[in-house]
C-alpha atoms as a PDB file:
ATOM      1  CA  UNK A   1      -7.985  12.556  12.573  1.00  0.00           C
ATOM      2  CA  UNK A   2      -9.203   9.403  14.144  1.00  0.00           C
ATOM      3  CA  UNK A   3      -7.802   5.983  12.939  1.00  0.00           C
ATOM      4  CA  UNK A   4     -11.908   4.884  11.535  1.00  0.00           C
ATOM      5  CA  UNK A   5     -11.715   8.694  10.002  1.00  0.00           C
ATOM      6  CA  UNK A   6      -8.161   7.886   8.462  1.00  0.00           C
ATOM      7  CA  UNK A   7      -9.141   4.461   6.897  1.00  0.00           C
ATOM      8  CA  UNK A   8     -12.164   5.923   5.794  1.00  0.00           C
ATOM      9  CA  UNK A   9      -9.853   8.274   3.247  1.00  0.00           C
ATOM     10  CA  UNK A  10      -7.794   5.309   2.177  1.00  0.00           C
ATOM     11  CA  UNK A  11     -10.588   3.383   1.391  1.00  0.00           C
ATOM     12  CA  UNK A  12     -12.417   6.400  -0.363  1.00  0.00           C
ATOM     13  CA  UNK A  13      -8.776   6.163  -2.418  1.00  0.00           C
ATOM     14  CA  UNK A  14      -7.997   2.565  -3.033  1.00  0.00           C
ATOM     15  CA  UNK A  15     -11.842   1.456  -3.763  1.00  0.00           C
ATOM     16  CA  UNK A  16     -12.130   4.291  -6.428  1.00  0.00           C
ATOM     17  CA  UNK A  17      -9.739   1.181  -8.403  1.00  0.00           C
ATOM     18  CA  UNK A  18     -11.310  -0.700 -10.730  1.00  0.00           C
ATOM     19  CA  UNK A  19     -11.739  -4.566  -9.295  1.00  0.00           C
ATOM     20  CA  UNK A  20     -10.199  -3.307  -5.333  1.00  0.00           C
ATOM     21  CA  UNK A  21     -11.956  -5.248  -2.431  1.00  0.00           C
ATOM     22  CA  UNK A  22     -10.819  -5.019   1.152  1.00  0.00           C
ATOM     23  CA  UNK A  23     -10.772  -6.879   4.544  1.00  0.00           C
ATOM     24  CA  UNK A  24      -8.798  -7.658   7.215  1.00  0.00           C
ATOM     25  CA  UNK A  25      -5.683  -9.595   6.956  1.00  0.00           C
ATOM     26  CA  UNK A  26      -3.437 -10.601   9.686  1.00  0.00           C
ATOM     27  CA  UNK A  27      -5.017  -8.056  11.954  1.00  0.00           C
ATOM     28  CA  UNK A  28      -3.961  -5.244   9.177  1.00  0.00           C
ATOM     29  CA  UNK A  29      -6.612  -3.660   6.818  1.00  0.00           C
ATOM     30  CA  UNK A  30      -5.730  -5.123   3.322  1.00  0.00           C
ATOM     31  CA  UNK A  31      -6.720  -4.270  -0.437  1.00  0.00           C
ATOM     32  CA  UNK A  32      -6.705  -7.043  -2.780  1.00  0.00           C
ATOM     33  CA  UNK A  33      -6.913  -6.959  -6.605  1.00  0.00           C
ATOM     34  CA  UNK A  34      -8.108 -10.229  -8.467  1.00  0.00           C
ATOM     35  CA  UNK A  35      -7.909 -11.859  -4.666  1.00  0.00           C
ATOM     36  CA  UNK A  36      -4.162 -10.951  -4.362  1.00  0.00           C
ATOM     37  CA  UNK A  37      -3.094  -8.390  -1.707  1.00  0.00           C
ATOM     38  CA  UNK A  38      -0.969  -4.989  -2.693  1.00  0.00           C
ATOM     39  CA  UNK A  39      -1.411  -2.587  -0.140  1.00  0.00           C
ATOM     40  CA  UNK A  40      -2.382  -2.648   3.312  1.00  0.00           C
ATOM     41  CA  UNK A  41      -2.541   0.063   6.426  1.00  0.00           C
ATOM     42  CA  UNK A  42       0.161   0.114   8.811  1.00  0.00           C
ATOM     43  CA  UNK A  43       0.198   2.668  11.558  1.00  0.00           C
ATOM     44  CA  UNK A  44       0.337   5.664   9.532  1.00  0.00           C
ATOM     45  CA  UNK A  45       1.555   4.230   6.561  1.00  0.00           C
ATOM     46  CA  UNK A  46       0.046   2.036   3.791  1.00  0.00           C
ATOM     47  CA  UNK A  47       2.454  -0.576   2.780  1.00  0.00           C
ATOM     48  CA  UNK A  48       2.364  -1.619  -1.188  1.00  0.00           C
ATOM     49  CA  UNK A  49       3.774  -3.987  -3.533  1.00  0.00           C
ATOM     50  CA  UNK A  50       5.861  -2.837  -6.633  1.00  0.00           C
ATOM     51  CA  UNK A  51       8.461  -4.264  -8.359  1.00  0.00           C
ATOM     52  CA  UNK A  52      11.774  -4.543  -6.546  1.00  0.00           C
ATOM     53  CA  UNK A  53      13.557  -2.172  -8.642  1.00  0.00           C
ATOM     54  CA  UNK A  54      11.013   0.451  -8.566  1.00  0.00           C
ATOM     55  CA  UNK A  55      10.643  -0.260  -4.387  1.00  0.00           C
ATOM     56  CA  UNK A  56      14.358   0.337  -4.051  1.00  0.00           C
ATOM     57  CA  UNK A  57      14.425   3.386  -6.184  1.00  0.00           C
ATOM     58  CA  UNK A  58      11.766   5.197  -4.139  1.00  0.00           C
ATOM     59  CA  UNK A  59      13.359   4.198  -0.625  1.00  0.00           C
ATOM     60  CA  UNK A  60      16.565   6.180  -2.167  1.00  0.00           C
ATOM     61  CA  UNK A  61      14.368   8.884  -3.800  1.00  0.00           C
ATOM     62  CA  UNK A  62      11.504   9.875  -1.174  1.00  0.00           C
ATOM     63  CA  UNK A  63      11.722  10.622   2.420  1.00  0.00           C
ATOM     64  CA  UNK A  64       8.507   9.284   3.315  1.00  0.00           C
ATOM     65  CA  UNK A  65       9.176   6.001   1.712  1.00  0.00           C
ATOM     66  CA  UNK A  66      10.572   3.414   3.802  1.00  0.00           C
ATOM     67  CA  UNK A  67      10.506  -0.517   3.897  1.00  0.00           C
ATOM     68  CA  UNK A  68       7.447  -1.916   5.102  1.00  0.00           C
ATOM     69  CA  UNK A  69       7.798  -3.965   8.374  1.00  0.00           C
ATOM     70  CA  UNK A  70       4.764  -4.970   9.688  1.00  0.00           C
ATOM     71  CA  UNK A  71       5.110  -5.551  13.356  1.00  0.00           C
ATOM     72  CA  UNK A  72       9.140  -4.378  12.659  1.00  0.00           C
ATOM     73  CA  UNK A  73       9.650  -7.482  10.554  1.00  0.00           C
ATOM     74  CA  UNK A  74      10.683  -6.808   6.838  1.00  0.00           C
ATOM     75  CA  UNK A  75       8.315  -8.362   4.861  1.00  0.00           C
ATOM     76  CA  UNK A  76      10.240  -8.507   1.241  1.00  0.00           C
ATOM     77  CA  UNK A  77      12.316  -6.145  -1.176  1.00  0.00           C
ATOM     78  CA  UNK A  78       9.000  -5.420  -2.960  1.00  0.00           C
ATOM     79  CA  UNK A  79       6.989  -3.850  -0.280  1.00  0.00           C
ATOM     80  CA  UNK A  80       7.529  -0.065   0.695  1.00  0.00           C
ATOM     81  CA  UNK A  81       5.426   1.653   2.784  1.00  0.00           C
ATOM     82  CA  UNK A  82       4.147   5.430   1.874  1.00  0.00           C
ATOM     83  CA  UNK A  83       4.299   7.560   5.158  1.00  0.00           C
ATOM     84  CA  UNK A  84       1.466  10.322   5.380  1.00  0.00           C
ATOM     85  CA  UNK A  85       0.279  11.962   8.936  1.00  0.00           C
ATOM     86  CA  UNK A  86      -2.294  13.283   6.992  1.00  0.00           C
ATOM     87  CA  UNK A  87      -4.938  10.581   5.066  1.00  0.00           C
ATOM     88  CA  UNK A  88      -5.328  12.977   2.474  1.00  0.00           C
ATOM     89  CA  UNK A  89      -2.251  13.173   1.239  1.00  0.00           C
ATOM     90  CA  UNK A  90      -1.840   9.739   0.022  1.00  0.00           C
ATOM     91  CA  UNK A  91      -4.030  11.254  -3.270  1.00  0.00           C
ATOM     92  CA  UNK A  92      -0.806  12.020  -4.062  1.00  0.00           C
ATOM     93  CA  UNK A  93       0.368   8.672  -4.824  1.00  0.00           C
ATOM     94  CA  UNK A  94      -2.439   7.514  -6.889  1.00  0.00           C
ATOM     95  CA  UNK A  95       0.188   6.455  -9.932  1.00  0.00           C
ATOM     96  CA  UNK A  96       2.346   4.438  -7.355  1.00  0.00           C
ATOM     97  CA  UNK A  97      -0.961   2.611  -5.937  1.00  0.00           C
ATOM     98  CA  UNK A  98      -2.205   2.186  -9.471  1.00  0.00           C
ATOM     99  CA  UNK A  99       1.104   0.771 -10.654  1.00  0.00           C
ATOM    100  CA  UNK A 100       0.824  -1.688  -7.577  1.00  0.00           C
ATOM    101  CA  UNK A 101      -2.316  -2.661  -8.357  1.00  0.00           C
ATOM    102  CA  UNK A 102      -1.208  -3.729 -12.335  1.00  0.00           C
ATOM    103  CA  UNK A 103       2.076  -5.148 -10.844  1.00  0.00           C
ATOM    104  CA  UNK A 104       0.194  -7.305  -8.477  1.00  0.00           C
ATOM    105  CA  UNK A 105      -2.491  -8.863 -11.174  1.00  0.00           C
ATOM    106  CA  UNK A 106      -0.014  -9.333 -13.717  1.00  0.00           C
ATOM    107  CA  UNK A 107       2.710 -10.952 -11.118  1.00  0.00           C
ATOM    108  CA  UNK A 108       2.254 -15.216 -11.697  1.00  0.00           C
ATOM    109  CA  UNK A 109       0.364 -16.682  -8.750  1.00  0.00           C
ATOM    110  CA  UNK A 110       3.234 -18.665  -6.293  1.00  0.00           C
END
């Protein structure tokens, strides 16, 4: 799978959200709800935002959940990134992206 095929299945994913835009952030294709960022594509991984408690839970839980470190920097305890080497699979984890999503628009603005 090509990297345009694989972000062509994310986005066919994360769009299907009601109120998800995307565009390029840092260099890193990003999806924004209410103009606030949750999850964005790293290598073959897409990094989201959930609450700390729930991020730590599913590093312990999940093999294929790891921090997310964006050019190997940690970014914060609330971002995990899902790894998938195939696009399709991140289907899957529709809940945890729609659970982002609601985390990130109800989070107060910094």
């Amino acid at each position: 799978m090509t990297e345009l095929e694989r972000k062509a299945k994310i986005d066919e994913l994360l769009l299907a959200l009601p109120g998800v835009t995307t565009r390029k952030l840092n260099g890193l294709d990003a999806y924004f709800v209410a103009d606030r960022m949750f999850a964005c594509i790293e290598g073959n991984g897409i990094g989201l935002r959930l609450p700390v408690a729930t991020a730590t839970e599913l590093q312990f839980s999940r093999a294929n959940i790891v921090p997310f470190k964006p050019g190997g920097t940690v970014v914060s305890r609330e971002w995990v990134q899902i790894q998938c080497d195939d696009a399709a699979e991140f289907a899957l984890d529709r809940d945890l992206f729609q659970a982002s999503l609601e985390f990130v628009k109800a989070a107060p603005r910094r």
